[in-house]
Protein backbone atom coordinates (compact mmCIF):
# COMPACT_ATOMS: atom_id res chain seq x y z
CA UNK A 1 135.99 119.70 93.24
CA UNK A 2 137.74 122.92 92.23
CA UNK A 3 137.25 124.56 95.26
CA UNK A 4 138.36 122.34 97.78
CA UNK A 5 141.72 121.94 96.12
CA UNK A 6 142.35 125.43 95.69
CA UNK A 7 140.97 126.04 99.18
CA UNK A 8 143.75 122.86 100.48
CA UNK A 9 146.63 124.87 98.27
CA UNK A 10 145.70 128.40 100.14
CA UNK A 11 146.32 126.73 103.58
CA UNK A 12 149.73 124.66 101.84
CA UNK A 13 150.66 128.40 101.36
CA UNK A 14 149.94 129.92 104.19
CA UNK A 15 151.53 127.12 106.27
CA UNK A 16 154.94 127.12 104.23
CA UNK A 17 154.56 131.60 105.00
CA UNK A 18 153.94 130.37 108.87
CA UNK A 19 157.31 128.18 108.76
CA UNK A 20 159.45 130.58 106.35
CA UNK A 21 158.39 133.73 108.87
CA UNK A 22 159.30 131.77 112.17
CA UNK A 23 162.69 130.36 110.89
CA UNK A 24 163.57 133.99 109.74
CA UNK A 25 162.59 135.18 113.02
CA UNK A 26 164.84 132.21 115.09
CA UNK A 27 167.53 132.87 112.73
CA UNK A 28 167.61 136.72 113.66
CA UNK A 29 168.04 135.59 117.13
CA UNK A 30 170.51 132.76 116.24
CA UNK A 31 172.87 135.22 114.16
CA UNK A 32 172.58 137.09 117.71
CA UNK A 33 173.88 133.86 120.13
CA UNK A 34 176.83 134.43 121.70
CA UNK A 35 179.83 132.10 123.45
CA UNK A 36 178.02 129.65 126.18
CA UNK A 37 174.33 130.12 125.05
CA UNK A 38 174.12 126.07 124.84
CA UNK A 39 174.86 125.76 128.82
CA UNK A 40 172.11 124.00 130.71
CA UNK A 41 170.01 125.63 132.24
CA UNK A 42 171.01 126.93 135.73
CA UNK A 43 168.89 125.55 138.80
CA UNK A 44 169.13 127.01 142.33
CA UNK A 45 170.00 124.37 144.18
CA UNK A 46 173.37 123.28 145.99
CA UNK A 47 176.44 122.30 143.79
CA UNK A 48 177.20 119.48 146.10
CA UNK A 49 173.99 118.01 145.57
CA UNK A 50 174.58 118.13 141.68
CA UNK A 51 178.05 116.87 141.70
CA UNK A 52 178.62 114.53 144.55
CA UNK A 53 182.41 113.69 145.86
CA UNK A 54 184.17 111.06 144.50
CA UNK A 55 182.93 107.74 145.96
CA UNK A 56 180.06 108.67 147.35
CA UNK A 57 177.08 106.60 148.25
CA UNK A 58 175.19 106.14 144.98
CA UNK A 59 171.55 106.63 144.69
CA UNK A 60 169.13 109.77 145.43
CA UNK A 61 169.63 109.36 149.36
CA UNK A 62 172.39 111.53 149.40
CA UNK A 63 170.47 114.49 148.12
CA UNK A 64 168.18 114.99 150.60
CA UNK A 65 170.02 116.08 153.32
CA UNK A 66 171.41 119.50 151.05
CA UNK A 67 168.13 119.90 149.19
CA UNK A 68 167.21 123.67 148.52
CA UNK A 69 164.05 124.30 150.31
CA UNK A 70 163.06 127.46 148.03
CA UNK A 71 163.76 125.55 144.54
CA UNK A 72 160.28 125.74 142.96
CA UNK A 73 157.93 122.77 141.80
CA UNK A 74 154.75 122.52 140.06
CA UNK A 75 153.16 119.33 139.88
CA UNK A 76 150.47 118.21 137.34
CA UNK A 77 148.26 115.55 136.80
CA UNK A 78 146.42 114.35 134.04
CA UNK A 79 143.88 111.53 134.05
CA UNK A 80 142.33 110.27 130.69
CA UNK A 81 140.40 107.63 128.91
CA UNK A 82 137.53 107.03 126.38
CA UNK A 83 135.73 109.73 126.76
CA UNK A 84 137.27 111.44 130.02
CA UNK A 85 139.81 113.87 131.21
CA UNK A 86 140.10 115.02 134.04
CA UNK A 87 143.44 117.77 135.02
CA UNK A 88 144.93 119.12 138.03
CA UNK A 89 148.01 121.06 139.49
CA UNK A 90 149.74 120.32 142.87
CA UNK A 91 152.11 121.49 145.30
CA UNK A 92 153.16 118.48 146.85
CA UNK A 93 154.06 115.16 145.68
CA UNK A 94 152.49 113.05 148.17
CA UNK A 95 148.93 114.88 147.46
CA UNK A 96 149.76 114.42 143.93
CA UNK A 97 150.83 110.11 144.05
CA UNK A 98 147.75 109.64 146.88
CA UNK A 99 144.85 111.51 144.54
CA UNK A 100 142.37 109.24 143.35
CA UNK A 101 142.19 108.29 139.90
CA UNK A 102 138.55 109.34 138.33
CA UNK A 103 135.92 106.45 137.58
CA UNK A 104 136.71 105.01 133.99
CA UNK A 105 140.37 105.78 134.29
CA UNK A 106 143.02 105.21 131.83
CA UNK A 107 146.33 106.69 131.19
CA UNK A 108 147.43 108.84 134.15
CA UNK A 109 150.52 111.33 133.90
CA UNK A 110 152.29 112.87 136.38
CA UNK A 111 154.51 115.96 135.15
CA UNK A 112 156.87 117.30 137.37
CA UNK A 113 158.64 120.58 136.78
CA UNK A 114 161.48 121.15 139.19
CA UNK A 115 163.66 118.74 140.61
CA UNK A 116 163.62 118.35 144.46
CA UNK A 117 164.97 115.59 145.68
CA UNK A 118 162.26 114.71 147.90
CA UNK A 119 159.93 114.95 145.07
CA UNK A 120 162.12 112.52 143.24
CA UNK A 121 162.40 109.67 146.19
CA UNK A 122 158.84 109.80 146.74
CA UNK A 123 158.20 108.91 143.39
CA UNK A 124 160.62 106.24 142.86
CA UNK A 125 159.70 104.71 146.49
CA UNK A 126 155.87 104.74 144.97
CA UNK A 127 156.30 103.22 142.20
CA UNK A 128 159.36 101.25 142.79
CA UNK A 129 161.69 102.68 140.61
CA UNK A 130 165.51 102.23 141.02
CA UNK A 131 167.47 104.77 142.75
CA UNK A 132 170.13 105.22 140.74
CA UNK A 133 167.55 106.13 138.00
CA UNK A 134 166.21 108.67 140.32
CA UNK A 135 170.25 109.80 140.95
CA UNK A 136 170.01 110.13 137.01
CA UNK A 137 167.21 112.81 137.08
CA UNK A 138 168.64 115.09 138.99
CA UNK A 139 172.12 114.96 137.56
CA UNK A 140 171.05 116.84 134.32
CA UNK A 141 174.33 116.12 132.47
CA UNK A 142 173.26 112.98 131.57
CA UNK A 143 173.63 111.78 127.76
CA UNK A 144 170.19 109.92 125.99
CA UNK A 145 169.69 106.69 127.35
CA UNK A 146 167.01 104.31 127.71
CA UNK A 147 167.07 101.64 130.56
CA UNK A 148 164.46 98.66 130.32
CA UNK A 149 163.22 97.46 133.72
CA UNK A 150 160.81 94.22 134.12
CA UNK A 151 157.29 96.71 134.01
CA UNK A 152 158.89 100.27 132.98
CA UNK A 153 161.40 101.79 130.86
CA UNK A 154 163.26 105.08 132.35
CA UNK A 155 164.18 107.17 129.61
CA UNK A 156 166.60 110.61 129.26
CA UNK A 157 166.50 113.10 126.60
CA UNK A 158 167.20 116.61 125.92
CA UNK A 159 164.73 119.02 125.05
CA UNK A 160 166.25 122.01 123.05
CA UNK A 161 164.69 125.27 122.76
CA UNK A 162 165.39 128.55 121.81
CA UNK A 163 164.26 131.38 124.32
CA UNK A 164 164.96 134.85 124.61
CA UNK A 165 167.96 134.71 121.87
CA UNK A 166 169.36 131.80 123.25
CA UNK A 167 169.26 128.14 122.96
CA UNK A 168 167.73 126.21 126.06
CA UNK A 169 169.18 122.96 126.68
CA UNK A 170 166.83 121.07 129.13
CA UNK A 171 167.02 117.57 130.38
CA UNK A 172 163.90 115.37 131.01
CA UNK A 173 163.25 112.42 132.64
CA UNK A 174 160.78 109.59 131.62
CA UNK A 175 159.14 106.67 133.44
CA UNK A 176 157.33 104.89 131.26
CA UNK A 177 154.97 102.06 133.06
CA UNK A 178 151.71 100.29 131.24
CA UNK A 179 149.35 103.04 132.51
CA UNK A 180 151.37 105.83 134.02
CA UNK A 181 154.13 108.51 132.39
CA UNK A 182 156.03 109.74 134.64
CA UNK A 183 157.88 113.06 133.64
CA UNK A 184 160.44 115.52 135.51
CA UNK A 185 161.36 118.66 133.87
CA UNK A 186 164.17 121.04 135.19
CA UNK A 187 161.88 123.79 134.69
CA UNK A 188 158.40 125.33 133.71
CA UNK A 189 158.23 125.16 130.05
CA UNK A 190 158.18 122.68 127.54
CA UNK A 191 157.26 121.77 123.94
CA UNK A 192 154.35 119.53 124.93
CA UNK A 193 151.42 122.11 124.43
CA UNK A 194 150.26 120.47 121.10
CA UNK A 195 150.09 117.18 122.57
CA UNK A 196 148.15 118.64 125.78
CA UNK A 197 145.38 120.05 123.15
CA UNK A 198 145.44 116.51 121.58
CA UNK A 199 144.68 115.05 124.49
CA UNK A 200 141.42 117.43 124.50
CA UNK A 201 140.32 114.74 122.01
CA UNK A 202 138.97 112.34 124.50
CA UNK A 203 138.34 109.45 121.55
CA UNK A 204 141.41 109.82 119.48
CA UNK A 205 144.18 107.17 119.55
CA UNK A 206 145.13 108.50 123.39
CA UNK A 207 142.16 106.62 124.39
CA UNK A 208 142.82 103.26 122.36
CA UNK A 209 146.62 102.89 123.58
CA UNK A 210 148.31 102.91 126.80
CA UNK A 211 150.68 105.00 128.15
CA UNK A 212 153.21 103.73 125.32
CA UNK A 213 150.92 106.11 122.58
CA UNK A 214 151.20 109.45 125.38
CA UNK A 215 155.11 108.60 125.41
CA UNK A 216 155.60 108.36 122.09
CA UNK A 217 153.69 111.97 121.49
CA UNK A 218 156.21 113.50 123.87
CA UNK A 219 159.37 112.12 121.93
CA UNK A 220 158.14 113.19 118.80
CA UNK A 221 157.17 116.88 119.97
CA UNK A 222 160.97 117.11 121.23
CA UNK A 223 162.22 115.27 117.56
CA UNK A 224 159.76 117.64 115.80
CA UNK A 225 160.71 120.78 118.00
CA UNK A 226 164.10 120.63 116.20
CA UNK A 227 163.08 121.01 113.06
CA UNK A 228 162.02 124.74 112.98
CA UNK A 229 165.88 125.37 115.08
CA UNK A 230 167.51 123.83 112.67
CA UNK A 231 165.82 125.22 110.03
CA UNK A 232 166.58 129.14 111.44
CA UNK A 233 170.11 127.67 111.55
CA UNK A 234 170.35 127.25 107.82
CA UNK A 235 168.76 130.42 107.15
CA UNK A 236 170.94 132.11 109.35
CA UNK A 237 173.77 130.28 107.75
CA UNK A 238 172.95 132.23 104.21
CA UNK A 239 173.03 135.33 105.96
CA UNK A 240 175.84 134.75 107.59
CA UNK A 241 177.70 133.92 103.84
CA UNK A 242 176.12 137.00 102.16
CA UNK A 243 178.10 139.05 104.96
CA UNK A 244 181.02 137.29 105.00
CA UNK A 245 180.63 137.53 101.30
CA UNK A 246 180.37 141.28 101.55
CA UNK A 247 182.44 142.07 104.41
CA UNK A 248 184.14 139.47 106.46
CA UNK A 249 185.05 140.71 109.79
CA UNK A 250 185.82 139.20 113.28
CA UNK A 251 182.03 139.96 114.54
CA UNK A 252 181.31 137.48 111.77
CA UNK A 253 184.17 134.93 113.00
CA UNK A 254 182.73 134.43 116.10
CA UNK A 255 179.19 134.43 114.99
CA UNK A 256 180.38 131.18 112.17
CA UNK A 257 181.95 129.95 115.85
CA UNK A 258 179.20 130.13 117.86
CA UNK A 259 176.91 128.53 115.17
CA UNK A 260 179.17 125.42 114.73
CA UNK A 261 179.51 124.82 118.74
CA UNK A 262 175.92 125.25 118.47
CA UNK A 263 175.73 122.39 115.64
CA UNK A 264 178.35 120.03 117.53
CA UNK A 265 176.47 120.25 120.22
CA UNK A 266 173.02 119.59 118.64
CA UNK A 267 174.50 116.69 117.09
CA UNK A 268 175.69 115.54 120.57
CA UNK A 269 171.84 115.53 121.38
CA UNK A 270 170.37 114.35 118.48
CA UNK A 271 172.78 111.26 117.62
CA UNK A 272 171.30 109.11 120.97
CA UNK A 273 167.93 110.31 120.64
CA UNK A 274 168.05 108.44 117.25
CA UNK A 275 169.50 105.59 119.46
CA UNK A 276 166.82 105.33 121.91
CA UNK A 277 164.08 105.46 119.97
CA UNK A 278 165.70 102.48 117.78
CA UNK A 279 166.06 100.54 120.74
CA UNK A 280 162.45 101.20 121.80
CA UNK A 281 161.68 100.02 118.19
CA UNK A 282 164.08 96.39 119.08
CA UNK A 283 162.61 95.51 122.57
CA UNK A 284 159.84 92.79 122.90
CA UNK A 285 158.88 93.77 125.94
CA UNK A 286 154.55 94.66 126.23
CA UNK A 287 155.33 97.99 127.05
CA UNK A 288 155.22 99.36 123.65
CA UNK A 289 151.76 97.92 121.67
CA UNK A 290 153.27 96.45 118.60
CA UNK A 291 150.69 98.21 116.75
CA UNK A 292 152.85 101.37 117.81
CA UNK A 293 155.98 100.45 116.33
CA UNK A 294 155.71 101.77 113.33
CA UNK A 295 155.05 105.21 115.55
CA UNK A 296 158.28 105.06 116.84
CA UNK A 297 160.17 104.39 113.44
CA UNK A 298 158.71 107.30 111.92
CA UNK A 299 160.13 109.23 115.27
CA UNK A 300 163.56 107.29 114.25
CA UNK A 301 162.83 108.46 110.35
CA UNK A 302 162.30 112.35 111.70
CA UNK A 303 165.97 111.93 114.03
CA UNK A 304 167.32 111.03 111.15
CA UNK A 305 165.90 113.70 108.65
CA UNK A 306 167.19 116.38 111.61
CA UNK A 307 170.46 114.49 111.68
CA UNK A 308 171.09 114.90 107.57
CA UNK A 309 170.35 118.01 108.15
CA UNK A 310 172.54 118.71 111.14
CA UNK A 311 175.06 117.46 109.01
CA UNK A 312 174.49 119.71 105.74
CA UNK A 313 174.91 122.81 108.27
CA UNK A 314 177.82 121.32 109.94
CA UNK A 315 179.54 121.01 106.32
CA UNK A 316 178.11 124.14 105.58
CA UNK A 317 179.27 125.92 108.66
CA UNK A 318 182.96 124.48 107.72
CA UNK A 319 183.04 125.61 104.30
CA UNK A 320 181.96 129.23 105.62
CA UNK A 321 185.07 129.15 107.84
CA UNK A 322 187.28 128.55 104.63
CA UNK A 323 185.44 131.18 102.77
CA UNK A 324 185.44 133.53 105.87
CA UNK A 325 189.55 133.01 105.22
CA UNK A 326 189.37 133.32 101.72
CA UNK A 327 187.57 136.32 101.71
CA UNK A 328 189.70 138.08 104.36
CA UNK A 329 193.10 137.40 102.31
CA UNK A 330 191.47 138.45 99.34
CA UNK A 331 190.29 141.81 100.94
CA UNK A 332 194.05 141.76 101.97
CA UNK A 333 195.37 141.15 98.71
CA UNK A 334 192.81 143.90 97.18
CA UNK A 335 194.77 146.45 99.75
CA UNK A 336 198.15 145.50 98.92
CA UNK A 337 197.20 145.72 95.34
CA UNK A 338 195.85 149.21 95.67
CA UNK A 339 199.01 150.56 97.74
CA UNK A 340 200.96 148.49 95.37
CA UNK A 341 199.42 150.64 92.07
CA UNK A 342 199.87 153.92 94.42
CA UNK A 343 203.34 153.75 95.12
CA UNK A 344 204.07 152.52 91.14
CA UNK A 345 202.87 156.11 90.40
CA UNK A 346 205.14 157.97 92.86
CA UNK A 347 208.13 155.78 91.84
CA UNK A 348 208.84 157.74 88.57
CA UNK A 349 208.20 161.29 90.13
CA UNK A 350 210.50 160.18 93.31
CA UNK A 351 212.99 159.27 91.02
CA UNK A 352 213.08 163.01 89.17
CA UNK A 353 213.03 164.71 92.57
CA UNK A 354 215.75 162.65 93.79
CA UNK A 355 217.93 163.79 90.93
CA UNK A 356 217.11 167.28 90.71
CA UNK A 357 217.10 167.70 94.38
CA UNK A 358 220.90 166.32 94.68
CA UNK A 359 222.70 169.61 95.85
CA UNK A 360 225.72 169.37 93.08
CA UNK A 361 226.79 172.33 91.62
CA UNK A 362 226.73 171.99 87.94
CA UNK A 363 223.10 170.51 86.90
CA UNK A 364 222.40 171.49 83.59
CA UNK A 365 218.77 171.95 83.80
CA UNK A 366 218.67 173.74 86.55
CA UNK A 367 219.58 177.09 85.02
CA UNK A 368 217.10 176.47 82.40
CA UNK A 369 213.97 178.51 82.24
CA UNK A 370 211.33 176.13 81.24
CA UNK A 371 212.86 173.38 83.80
CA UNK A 372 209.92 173.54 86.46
CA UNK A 373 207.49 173.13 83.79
CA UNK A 374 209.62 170.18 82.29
CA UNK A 375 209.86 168.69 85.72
CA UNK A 376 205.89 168.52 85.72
CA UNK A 377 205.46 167.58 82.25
CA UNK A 378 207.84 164.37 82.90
CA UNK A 379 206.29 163.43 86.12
CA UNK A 380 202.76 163.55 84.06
CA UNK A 381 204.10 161.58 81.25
CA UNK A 382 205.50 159.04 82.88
CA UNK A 383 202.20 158.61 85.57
CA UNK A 384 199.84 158.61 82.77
CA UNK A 385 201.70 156.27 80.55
CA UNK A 386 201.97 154.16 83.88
CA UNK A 387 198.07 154.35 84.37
CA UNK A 388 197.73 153.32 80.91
CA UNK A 389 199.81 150.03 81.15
CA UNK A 390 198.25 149.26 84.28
CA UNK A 391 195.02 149.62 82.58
CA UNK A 392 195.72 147.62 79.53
CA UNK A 393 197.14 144.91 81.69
CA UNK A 394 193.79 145.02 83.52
CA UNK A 395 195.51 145.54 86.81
CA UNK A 396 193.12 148.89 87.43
CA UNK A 397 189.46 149.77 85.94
CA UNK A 398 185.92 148.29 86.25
CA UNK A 399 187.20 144.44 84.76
CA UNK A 400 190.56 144.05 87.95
């Protein structure tokens, strides 16, 4: 019985090593992020398509006519059941929709990374989805929203990652029906790996549930994603005090800046997440098994977890920006203190040169042989019994 424990608290360890050593290393690239690293991502493809005139036609017809030819999609498929899964990549949509499903089928879902417009209207016209949903997935400014339609729910949400020292703020598109997910990335590259090995597991939970089980994975890899971000955040946060701490300077201004756009923004993501998944959680429709429901409350639980601590940062972040102040008028203070000190000790010796240097005739001293000396031994005097006040007052020496 020994063993086994002691074997479960080695891999405890070396999973809290694996998290501590990837939040230091997203936190090295976090204290690197600079002004506009939260933008969306940028998509070849014609601004008039993205941002249509004012009172235009609604819907995804309009997009057609000015789609980019060259904008690149990857289509995949994925077909499973008890027992059977079957995958495949495609270059067109129509090949994709018309493939037959395998015998035994199913869940089937259709990825697609890369947002044509074509693409987008076959899909909708296939499975008869509205088109001012499909206008939603290719504007990719849209805020977290659910929509509930008599057999599927369309869904937006924001995927955040952090690539290549920046953060990647991705929009993606759900269509949930009883035994089809339909997603649309803007891009290759995604935090749904885990749940694509899962799905390896041909007689796990996949293959007892619908599609509602497959959606539900998705949401909580994005949720779940967070978690490691946030955490480099916070650990990037400490850093950021100790050198503030040390040595506040502008570099670390606008690094505290970045960071809190960084957290607004997050927050601006995270906050309807939390909202769609608690109406998912509220609607009686039979596209979520009841059975699941407690699956998508503990996705609401982990929004919220991420939320708190969105929020500690935040409060965090604003407290550094008081202490970033603090610290730089105290440096300030510490260097009008020191020139203060120095020109206490010249005061006394420019006061004897100003009175021997006066040019009048009859000065007294002046004729006297031991005056230079005297000169000196005043000016010492009256330094050291300066520096010795100053001392005693505590103003100088290791305690000021």
């Amino acid at each position: 019985m020994k063993q086994p424990i002691e074997s479960a608290r080695g891999v405890a360890n070396a999973t809290n090593e694996a998290i501590s050593k990837t939040a230091s290393f997203l936190a090295s690239g976090i204290l690197g992020l600079g002004k506009g690293v939260f933008a969306p991502l940028t998509r070849v493809i014609d601004p008039a398509a993205v941002h249509p005139e004012p009172g235009a036609a609604p819907g995804i017809e309009q997009y057609i006519k000015r789609e980019d030819p060259s904008l690149p999609i990857r289509i995949s498929v994925i077909d499973y059941g008890t027992g059977n899964l079957v995958k495949r990549e495609f270059k067109d949509i129509h090949e994709a929709l018309n493939h037959p499903k395998p015998e035994n089928p199913h869940v089937r879902w259709i990825n697609v990374d890369g947002l044509r417009a074509s693409a987008i209207e076959a899909v909708s016209k296939q499975f008869g989805i509205h088109t001012l949903s499909a206008e939603d997935v290719i504007n990719t400014y849209q805020r977290p929203k659910l929509e509930v339609f008599d057999d599927h729910f369309s869904v937006i949400a924001r995927q955040i990652q952090l690539s290549e020292a920046s953060l990647k703020n991705e929009q993606i598109s759900f269509f949930l029906f009883k035994d089809t997910l339909i997603s649309f990335q803007e891009e290759i590259g995604d935090v749904f790996d885990p749940v694509r090995r899962r799905l390896e597991n041909t007689a796990g939970r996949f293959a007892a549930y619908h599609a509602d089980y497959l959606f539900y994975a998705l949401i909580d890899s994005i949720v779940d994603n967070l978690f490691p971000i946030l955490e480099a955040y916070g650990t990037a946060l400490e850093e950021l005090e100790f050198e503030i701490l040390k040595d506040p300077s502008p570099k670390s201004q606008k690094k505290l800046f970045s960071m809190k756009r960084d957290l607004s923004l997050l927050r601006r993501v995270l906050w309807p997440m939390r909202e769609v998944v608690d109406q998912i959680n509220r609607d009686e429709s039979d596209l979520i098994h009841p059975d699941l429901k407690t699956y998508y409350r503990d996705v609401q639980d982990h929004s919220m977890q991420a939320l708190d601590l969105l929020e500690i940062y935040r409060d965090t972040a604003s407290g550094l920006s008081d202490l970033y102040q603090s610290s730089v008028g105290n440096k300030m203070n510490e260097i009008m203190k020191v020139l203060t000190i120095m020109a206490s000790f010249f005061i006394p010796i420019t006061f004897f040169a100003g009175v021997y240097g006066m040019n009048f005739e009859y000065i007294p001293e002046l004729g006297w042989k031991y005056a230079y000396p005297a000169f000196w031994g005043g000016c010492l005097t009256m330094t050291t019994g300066l520096a010795i006040f100053f001392w005693r007052k505590g103003w100088i020496g290791p305690n000021s």
